[in-house]
Every structure is written in structure tokens, then in C-alpha cells.
PDB file of N, CA and C in Angstrom:
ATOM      1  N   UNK A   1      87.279 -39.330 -91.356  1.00  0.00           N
ATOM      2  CA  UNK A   1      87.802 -39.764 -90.085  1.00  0.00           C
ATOM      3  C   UNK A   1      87.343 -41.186 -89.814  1.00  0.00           C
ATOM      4  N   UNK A   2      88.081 -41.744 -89.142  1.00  0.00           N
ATOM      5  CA  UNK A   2      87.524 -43.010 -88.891  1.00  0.00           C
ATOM      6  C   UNK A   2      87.541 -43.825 -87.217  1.00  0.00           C
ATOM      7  N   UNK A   3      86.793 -43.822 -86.867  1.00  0.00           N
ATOM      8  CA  UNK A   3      86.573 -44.315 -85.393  1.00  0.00           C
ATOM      9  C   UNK A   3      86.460 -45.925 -84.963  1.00  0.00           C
ATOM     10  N   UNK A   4      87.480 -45.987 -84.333  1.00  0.00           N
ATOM     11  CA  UNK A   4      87.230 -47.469 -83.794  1.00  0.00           C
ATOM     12  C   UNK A   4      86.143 -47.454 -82.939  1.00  0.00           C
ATOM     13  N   UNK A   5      86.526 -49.099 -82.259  1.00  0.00           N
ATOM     14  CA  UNK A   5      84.953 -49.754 -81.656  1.00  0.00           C
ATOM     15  C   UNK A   5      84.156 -48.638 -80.517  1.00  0.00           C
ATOM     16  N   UNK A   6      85.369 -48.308 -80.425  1.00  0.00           N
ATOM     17  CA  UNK A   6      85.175 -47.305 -78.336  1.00  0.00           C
ATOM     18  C   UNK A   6      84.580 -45.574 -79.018  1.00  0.00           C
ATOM     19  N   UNK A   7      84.826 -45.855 -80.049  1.00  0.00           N
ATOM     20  CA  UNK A   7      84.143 -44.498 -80.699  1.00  0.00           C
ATOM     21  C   UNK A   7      85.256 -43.016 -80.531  1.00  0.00           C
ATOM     22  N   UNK A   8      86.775 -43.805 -80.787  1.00  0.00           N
ATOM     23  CA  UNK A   8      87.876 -42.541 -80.935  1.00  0.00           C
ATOM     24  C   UNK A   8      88.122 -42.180 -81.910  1.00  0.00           C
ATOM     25  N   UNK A   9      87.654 -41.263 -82.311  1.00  0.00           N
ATOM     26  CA  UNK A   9      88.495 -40.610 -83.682  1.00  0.00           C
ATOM     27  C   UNK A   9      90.134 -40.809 -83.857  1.00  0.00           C
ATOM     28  N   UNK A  10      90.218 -41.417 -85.303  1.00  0.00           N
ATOM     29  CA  UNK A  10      91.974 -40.831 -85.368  1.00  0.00           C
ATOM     30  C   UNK A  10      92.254 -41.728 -84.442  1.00  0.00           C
ATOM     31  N   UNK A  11      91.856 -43.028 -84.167  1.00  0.00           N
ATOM     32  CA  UNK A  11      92.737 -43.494 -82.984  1.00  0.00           C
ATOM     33  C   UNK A  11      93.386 -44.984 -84.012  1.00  0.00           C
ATOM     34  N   UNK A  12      94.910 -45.113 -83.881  1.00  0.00           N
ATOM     35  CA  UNK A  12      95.411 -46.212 -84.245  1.00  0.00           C
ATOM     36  C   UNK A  12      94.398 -47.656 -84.184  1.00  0.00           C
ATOM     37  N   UNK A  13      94.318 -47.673 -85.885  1.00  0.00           N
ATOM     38  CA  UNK A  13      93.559 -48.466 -85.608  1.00  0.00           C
ATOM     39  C   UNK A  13      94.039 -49.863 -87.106  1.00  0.00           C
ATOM     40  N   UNK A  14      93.789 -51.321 -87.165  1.00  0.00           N
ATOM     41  CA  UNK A  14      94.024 -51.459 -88.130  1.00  0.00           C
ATOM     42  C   UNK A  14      92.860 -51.911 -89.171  1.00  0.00           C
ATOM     43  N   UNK A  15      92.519 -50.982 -89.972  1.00  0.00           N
ATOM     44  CA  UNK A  15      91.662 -50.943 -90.452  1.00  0.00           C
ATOM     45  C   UNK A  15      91.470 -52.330 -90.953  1.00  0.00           C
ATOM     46  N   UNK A  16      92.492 -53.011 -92.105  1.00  0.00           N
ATOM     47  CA  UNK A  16      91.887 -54.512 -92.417  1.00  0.00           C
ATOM     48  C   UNK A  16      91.367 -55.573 -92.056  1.00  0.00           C
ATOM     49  N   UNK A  17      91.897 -55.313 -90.451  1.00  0.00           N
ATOM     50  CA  UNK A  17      91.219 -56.407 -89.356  1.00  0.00           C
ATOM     51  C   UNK A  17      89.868 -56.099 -89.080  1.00  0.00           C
ATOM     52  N   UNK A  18      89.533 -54.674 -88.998  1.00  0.00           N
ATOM     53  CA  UNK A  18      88.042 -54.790 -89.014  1.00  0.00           C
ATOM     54  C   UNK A  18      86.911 -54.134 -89.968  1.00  0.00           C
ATOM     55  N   UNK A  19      87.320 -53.948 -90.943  1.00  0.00           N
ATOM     56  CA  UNK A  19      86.439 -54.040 -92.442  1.00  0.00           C
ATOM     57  C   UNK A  19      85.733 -55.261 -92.817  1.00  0.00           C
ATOM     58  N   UNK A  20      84.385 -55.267 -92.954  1.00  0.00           N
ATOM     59  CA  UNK A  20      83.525 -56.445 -93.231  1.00  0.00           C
ATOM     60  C   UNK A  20      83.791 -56.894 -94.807  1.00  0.00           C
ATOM     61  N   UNK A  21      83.650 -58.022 -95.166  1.00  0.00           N
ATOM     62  CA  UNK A  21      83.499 -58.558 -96.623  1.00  0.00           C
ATOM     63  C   UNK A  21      82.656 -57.771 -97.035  1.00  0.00           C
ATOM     64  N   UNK A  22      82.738 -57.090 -98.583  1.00  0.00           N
ATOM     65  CA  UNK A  22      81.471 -56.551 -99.115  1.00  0.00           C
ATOM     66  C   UNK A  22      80.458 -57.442 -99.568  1.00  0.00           C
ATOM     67  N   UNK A  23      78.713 -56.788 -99.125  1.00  0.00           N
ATOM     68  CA  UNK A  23      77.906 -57.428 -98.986  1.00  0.00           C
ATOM     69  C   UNK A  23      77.705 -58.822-100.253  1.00  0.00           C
ATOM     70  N   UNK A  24      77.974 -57.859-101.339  1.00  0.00           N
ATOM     71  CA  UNK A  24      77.869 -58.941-102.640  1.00  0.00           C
ATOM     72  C   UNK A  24      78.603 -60.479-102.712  1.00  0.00           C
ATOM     73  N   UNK A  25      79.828 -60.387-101.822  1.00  0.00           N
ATOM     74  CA  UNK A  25      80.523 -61.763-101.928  1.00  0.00           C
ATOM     75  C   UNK A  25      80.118 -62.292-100.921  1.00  0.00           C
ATOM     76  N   UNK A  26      79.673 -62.190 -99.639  1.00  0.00           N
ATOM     77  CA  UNK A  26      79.116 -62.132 -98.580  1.00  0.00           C
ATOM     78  C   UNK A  26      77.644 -62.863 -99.135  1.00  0.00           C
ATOM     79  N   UNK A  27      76.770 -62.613-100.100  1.00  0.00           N
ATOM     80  CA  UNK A  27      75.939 -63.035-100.687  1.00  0.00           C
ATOM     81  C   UNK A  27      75.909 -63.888-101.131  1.00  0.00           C
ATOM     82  N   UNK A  28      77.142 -63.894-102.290  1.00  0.00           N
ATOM     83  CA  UNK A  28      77.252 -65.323-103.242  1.00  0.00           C
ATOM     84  C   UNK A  28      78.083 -66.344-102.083  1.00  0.00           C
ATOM     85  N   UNK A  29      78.754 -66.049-101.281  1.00  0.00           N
ATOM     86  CA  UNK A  29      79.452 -67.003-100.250  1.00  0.00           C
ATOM     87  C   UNK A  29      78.430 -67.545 -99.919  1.00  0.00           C
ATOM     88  N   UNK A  30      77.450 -67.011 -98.746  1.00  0.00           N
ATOM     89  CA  UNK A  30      75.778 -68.086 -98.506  1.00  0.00           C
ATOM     90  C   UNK A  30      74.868 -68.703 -99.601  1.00  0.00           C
ATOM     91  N   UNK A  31      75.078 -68.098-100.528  1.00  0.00           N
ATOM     92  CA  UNK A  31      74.264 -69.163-101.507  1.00  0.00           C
ATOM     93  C   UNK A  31      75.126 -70.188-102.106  1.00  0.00           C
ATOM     94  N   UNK A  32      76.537 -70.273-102.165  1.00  0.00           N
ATOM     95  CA  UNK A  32      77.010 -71.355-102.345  1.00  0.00           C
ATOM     96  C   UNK A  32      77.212 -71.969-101.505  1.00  0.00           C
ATOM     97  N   UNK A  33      77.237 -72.193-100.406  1.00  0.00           N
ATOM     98  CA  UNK A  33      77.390 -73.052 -99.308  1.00  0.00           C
ATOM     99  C   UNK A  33      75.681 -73.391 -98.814  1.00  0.00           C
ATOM    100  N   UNK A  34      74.833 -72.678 -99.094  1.00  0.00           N
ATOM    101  CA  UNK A  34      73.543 -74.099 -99.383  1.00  0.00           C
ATOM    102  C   UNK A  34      73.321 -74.428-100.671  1.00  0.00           C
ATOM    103  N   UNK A  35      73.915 -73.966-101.763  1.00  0.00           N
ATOM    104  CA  UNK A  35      73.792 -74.834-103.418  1.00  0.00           C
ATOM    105  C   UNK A  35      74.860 -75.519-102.976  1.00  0.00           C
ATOM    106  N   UNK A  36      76.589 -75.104-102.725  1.00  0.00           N
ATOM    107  CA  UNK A  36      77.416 -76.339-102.973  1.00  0.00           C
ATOM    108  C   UNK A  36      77.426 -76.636-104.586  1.00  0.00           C
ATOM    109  N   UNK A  37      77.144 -75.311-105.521  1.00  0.00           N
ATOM    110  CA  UNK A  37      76.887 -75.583-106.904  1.00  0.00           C
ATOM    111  C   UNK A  37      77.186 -73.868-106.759  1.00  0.00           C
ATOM    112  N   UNK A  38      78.486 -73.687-107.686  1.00  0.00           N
ATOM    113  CA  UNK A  38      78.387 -72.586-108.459  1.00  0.00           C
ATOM    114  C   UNK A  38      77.210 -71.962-109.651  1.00  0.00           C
ATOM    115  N   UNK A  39      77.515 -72.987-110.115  1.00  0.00           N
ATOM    116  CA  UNK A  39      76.401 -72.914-111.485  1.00  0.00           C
ATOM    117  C   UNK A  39      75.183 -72.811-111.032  1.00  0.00           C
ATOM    118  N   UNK A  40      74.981 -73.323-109.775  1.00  0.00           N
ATOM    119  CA  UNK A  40      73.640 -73.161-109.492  1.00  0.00           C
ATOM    120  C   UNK A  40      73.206 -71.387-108.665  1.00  0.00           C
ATOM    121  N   UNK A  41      74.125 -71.047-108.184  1.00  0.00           N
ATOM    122  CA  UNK A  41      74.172 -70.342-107.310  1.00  0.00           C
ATOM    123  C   UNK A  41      74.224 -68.962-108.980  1.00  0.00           C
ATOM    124  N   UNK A  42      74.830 -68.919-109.593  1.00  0.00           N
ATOM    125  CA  UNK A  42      75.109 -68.331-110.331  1.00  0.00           C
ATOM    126  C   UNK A  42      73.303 -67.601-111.118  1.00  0.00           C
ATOM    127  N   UNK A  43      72.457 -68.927-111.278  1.00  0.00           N
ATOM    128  CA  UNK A  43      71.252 -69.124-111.794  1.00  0.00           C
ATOM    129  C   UNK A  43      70.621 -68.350-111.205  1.00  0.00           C
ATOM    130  N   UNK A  44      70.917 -68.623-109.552  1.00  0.00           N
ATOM    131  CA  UNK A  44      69.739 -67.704-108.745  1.00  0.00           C
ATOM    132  C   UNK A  44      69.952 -66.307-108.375  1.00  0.00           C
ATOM    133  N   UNK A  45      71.512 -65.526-108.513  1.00  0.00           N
ATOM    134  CA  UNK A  45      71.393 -64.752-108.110  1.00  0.00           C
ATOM    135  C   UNK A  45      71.656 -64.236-109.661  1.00  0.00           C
ATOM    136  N   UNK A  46      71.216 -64.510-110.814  1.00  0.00           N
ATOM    137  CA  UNK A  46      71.611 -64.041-111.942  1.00  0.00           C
ATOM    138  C   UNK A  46      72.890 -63.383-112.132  1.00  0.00           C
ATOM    139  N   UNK A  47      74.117 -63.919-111.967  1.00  0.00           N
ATOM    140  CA  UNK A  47      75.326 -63.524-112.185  1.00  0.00           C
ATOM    141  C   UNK A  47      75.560 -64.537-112.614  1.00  0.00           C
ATOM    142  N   UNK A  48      77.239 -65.281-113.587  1.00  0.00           N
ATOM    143  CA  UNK A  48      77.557 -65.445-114.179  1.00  0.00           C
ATOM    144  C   UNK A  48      78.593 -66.400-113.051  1.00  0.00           C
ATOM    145  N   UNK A  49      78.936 -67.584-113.538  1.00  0.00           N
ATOM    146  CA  UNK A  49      79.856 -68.768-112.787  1.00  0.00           C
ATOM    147  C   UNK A  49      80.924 -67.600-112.281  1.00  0.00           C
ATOM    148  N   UNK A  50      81.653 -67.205-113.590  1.00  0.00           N
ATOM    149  CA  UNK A  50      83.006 -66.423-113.301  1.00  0.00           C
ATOM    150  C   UNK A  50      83.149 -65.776-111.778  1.00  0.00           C
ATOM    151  N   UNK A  51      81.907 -65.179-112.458  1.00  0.00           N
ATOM    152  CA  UNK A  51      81.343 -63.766-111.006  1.00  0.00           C
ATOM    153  C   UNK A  51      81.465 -64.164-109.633  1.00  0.00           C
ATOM    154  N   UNK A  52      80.587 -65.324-109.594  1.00  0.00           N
ATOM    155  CA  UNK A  52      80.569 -66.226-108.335  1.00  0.00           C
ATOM    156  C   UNK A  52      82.001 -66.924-107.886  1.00  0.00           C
ATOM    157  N   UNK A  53      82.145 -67.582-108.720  1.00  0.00           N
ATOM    158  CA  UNK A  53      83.923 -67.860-108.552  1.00  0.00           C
ATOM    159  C   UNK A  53      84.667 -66.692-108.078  1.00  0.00           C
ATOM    160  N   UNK A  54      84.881 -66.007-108.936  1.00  0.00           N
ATOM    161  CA  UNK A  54      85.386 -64.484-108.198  1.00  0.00           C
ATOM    162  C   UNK A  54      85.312 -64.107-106.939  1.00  0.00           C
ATOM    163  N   UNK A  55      83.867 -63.766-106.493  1.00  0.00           N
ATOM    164  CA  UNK A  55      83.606 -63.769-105.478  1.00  0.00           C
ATOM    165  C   UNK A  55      84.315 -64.130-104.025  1.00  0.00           C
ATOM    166  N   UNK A  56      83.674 -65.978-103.964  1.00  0.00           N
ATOM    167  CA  UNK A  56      84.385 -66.216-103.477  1.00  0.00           C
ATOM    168  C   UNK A  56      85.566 -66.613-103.017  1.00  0.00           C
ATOM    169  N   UNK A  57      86.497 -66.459-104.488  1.00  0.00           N
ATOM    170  CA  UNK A  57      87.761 -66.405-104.135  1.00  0.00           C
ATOM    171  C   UNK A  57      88.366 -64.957-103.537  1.00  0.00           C
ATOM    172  N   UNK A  58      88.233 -64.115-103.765  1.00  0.00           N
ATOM    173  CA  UNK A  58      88.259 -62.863-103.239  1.00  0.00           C
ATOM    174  C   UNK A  58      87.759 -62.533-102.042  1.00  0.00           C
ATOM    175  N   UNK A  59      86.893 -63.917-101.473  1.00  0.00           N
ATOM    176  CA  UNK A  59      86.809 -63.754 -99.641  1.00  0.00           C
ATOM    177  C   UNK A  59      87.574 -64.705 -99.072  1.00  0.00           C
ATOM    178  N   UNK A  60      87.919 -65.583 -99.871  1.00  0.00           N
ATOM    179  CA  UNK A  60      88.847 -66.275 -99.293  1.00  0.00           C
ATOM    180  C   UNK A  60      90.461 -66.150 -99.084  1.00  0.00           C
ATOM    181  N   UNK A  61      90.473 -65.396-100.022  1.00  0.00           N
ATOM    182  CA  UNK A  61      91.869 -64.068-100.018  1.00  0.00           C
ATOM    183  C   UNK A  61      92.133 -63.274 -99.258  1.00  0.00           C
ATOM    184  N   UNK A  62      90.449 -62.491 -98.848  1.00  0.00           N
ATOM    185  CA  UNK A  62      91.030 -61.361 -97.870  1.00  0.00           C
ATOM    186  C   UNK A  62      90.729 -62.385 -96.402  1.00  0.00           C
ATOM    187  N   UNK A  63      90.137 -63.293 -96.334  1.00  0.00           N
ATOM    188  CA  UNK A  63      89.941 -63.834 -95.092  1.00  0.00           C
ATOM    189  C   UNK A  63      91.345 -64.739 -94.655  1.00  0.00           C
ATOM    190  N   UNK A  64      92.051 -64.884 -95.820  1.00  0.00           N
ATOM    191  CA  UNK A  64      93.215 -65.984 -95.639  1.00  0.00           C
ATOM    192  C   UNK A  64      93.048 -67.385 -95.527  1.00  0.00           C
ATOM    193  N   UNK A  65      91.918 -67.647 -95.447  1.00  0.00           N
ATOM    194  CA  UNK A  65      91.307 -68.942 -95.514  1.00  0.00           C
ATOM    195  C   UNK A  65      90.692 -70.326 -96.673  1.00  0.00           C
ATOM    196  N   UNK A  66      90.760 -71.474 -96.897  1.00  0.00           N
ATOM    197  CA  UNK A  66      89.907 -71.392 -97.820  1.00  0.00           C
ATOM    198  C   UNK A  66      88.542 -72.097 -96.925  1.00  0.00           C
ATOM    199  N   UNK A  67      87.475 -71.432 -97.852  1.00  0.00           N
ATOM    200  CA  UNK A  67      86.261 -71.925 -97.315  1.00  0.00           C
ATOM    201  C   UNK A  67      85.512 -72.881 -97.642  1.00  0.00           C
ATOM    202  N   UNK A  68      86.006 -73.444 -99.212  1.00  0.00           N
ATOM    203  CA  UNK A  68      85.633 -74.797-100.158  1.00  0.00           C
ATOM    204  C   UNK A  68      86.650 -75.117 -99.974  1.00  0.00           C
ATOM    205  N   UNK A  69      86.222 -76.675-100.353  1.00  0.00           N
ATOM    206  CA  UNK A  69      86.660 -77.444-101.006  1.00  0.00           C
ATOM    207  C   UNK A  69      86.224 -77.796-102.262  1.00  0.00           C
ATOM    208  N   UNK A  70      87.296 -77.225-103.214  1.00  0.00           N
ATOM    209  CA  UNK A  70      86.539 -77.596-104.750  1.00  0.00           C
ATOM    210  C   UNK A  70      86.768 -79.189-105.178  1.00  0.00           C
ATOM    211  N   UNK A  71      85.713 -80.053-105.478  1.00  0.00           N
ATOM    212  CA  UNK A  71      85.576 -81.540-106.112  1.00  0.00           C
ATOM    213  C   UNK A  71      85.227 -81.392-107.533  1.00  0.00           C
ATOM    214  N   UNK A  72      85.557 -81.228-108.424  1.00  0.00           N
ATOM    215  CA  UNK A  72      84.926 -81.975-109.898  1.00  0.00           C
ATOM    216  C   UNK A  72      84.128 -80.432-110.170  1.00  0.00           C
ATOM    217  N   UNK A  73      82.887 -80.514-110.060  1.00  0.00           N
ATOM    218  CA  UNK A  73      81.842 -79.475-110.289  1.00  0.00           C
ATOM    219  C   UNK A  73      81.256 -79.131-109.031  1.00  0.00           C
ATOM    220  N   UNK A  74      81.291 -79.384-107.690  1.00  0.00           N
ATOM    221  CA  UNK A  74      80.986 -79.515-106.459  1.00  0.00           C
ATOM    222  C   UNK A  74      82.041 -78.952-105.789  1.00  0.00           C
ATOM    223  N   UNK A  75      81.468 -78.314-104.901  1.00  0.00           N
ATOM    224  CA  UNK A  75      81.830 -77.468-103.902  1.00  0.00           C
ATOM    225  C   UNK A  75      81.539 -78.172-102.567  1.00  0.00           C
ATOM    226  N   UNK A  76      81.934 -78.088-101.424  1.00  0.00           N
ATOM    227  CA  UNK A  76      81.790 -78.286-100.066  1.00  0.00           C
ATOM    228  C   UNK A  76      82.948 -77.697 -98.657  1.00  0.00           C
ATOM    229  N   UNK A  77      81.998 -77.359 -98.386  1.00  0.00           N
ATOM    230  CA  UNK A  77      82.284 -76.334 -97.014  1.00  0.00           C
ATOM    231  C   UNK A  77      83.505 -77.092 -96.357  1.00  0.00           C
ATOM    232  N   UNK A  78      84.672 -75.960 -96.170  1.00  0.00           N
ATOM    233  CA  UNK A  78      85.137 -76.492 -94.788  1.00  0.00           C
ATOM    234  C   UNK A  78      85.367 -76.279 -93.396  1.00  0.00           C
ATOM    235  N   UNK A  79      85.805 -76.008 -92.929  1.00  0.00           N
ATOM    236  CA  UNK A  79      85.244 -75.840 -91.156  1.00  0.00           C
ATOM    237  C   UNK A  79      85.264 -74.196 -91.701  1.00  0.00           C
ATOM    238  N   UNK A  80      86.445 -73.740 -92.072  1.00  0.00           N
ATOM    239  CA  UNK A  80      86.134 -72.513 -91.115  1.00  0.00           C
ATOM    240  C   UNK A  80      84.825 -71.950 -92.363  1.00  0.00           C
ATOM    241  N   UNK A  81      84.965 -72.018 -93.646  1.00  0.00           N
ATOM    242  CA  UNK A  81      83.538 -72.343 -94.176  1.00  0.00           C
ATOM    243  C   UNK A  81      82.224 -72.482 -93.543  1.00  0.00           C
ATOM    244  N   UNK A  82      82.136 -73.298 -92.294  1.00  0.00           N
ATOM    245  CA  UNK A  82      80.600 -73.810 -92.374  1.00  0.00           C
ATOM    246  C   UNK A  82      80.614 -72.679 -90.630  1.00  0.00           C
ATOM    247  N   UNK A  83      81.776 -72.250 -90.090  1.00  0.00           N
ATOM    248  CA  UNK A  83      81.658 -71.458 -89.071  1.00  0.00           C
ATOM    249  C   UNK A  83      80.892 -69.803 -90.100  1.00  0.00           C
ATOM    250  N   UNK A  84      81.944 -69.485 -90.916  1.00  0.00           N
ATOM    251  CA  UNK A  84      81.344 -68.311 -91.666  1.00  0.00           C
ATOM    252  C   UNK A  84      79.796 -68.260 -92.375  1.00  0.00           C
ATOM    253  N   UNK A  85      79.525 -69.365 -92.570  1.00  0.00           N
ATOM    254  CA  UNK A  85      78.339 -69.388 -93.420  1.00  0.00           C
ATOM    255  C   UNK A  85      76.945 -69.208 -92.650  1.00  0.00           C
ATOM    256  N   UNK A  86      77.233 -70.062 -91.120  1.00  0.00           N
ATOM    257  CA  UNK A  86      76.651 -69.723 -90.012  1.00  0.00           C
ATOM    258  C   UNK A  86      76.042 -68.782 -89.514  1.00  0.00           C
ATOM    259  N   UNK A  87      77.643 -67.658 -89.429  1.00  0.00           N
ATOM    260  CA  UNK A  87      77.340 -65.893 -89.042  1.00  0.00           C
ATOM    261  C   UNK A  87      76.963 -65.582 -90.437  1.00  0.00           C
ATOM    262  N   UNK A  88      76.865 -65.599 -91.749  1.00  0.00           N
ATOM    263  CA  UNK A  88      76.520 -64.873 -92.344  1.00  0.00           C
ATOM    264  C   UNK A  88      74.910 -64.927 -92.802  1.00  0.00           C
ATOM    265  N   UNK A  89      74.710 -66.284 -92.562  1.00  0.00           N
ATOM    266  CA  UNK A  89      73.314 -66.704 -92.237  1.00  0.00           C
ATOM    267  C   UNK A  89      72.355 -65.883 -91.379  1.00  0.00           C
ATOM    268  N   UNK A  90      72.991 -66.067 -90.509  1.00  0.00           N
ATOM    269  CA  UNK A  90      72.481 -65.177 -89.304  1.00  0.00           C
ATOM    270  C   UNK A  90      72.005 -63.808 -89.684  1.00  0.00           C
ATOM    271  N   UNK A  91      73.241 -62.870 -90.006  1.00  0.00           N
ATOM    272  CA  UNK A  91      73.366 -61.837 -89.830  1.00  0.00           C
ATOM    273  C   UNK A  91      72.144 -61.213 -91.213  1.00  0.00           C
ATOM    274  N   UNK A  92      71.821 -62.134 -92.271  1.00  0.00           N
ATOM    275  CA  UNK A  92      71.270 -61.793 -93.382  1.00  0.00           C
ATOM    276  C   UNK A  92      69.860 -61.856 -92.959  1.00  0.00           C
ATOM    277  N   UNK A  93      69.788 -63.173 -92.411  1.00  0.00           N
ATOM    278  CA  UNK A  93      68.453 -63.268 -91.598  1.00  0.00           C
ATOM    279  C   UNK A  93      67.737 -61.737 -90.902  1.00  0.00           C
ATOM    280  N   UNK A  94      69.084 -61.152 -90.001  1.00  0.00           N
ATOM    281  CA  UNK A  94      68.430 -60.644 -88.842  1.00  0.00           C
ATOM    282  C   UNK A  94      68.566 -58.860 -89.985  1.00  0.00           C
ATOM    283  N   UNK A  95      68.927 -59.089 -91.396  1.00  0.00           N
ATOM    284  CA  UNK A  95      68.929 -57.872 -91.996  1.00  0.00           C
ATOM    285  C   UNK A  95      67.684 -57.827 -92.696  1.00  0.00           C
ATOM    286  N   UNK A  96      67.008 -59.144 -93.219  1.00  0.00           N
ATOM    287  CA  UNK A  96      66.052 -59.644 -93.880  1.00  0.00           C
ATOM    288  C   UNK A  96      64.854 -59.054 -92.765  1.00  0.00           C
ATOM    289  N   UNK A  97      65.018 -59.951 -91.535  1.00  0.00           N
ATOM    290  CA  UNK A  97      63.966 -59.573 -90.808  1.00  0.00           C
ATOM    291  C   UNK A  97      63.620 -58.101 -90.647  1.00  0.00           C
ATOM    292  N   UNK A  98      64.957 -57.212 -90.090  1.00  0.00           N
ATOM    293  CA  UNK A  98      64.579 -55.622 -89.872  1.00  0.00           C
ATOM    294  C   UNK A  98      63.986 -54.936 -91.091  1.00  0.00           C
ATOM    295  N   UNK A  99      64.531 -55.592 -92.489  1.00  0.00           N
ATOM    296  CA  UNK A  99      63.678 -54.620 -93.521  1.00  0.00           C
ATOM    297  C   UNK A  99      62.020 -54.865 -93.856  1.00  0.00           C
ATOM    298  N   UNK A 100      61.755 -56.345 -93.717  1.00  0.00           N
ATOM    299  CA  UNK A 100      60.233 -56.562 -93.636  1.00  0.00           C
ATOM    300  C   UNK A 100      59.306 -55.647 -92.552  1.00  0.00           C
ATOM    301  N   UNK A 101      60.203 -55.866 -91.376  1.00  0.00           N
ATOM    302  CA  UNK A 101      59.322 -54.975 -90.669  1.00  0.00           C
ATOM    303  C   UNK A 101      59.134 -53.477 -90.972  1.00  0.00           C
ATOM    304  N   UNK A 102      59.997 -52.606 -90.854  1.00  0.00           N
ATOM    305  CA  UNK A 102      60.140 -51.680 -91.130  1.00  0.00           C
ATOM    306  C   UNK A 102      59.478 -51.352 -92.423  1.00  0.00           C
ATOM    307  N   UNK A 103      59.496 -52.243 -93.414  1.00  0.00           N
ATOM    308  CA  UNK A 103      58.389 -52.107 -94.616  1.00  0.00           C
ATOM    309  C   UNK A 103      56.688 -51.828 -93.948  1.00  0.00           C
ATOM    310  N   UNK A 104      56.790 -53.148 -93.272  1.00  0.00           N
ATOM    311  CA  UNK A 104      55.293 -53.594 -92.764  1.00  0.00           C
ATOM    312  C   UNK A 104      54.742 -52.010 -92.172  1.00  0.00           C
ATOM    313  N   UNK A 105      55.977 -51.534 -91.120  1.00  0.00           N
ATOM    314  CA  UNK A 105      55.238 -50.601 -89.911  1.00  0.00           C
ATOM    315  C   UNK A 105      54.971 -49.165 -90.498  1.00  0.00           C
ATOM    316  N   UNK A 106      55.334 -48.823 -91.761  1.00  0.00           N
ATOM    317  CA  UNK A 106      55.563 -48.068 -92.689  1.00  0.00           C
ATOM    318  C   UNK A 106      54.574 -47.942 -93.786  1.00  0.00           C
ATOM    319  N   UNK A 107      53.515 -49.075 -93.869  1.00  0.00           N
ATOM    320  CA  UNK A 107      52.092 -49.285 -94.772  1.00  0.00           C
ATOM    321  C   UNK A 107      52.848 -49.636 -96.242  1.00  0.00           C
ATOM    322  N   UNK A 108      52.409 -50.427 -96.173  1.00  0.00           N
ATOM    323  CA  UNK A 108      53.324 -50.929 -97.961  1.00  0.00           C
ATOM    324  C   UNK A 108      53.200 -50.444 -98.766  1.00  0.00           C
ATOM    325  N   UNK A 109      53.897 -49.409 -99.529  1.00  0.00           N
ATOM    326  CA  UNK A 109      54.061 -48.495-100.303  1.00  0.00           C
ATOM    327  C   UNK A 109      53.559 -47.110-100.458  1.00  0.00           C
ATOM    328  N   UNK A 110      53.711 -47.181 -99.505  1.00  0.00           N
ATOM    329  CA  UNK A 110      53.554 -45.702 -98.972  1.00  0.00           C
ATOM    330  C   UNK A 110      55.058 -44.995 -98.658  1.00  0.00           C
ATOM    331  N   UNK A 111      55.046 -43.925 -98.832  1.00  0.00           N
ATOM    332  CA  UNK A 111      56.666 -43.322 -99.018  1.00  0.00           C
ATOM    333  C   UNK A 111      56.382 -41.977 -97.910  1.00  0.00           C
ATOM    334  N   UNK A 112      56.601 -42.285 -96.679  1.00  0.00           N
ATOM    335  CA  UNK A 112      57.174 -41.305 -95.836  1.00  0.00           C
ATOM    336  C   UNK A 112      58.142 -40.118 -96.188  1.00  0.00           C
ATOM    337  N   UNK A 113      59.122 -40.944 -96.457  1.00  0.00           N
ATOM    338  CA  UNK A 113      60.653 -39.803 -96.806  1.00  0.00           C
ATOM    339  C   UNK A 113      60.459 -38.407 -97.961  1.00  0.00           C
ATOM    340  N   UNK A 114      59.539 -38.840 -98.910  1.00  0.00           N
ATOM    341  CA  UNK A 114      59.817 -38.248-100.189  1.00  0.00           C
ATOM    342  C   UNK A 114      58.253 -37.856-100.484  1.00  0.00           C
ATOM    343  N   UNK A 115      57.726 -36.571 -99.988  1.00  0.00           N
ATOM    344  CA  UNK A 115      56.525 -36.317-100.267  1.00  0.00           C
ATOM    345  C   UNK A 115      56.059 -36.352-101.756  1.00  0.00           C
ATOM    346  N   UNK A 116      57.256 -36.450-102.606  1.00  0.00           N
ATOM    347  CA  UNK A 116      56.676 -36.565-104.257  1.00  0.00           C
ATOM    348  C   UNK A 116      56.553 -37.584-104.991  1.00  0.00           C
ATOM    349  N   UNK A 117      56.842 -38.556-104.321  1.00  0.00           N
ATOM    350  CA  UNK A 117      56.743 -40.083-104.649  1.00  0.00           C
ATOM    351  C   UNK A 117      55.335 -40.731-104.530  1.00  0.00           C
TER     352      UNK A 117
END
């Protein structure tokens, strides 16, 4: 079943408009827009140029947008680019932050969930 924002089941809804990018291109999208280097971006998240290329062409597809500008071997943001990179900044940040803590408040490595661990 699937529930929109107001929490209706089954209620007309259009799903493509509000399905998020999956996290992985969502990933390589922010690291190329502070590399501005595939190849570089490729290095750090150990995937492969193609991959990264892929990527973000495949958000720029489902977003309808483009978000580079490709130059030579260089990449650079364009508006609606440096608006997305912004929120996704953000949003990684504020995912980054909740898992440190939740590590922290939890005693570091210590396993609550799974008494056999």
C-alpha cells in the first residue's frame, strides 16, 4: 500500500513526483559537485568513471534537468545543480550527524539489538 504525505492509504497519488533519487546517485551527485572531477570522485568513492557518469546522468534524467555542465574533463554546477547539491548536502549532513550520535549514545560497539553479537 502506499500512503501519501497526509498519511491516506490508496489515495491517488503520483508516485514519480514524490520518490527520492536513490541514495547512491544522490552520493556520487555531492561528491561531484565538490570534486567537479569525475575521475576524482570516482577515486574516492571507489567506483569506476562509467559508474559515476551513470549516475549522474540517471539523476539528471529522472530530475529532467541538467545539473553539469560538462567542459573538456571538468565538470561545473549549474543553477539548478548548485540548488540540489545544497539540499543534498544538507540532508547527508543531518543523516551523518543522527548516525554518530546514535552510535555515541549506544557505547561504541556494543550491540543492543542482537544479544549474540
Amino acid at each position: 500500500m502506499i500512503s501519501d504525505s497526509n498519511g491516506e492509504l490508496d489515495s491517488p497519488l503520483d508516485v514519480n513526483q514524490n520518490r527520492l533519487p536513490s541514495l547512491i546517485a544522490l552520493r556520487c551527485f555531492e561528491a561531484a559537485a565538490r570534486f567537479e572531477n569525475f575521475t576524482r570522485v570516482a577515486e574516492a568513492l571507489h567506483l569506476t568513471h562509467g559508474a559515476i557518469s551513470r549516475a549522474v546522468r540517471m539523476l539528471e534524467d529522472d530530475l529532467g534537468v541538467a545539473l553539469f555542465e560538462r567542459r573538456s574533463r571538468r565538470v561545473f554546477l549549474t543553477q539548478a545543480g548548485r540548488t540540489l547539491a545544497q539540499a543534498v548536502h544538507e540532508g547527508l549532513t543531518a543523516m551523518q550527524r543522527a548516525t554518530s550520535e546514535l552510535r555515541a549514545s549506544s557505547g561504541a560497539g556494543w550491540c543492543h539489538v542482537n544479544p549474540h553479537c
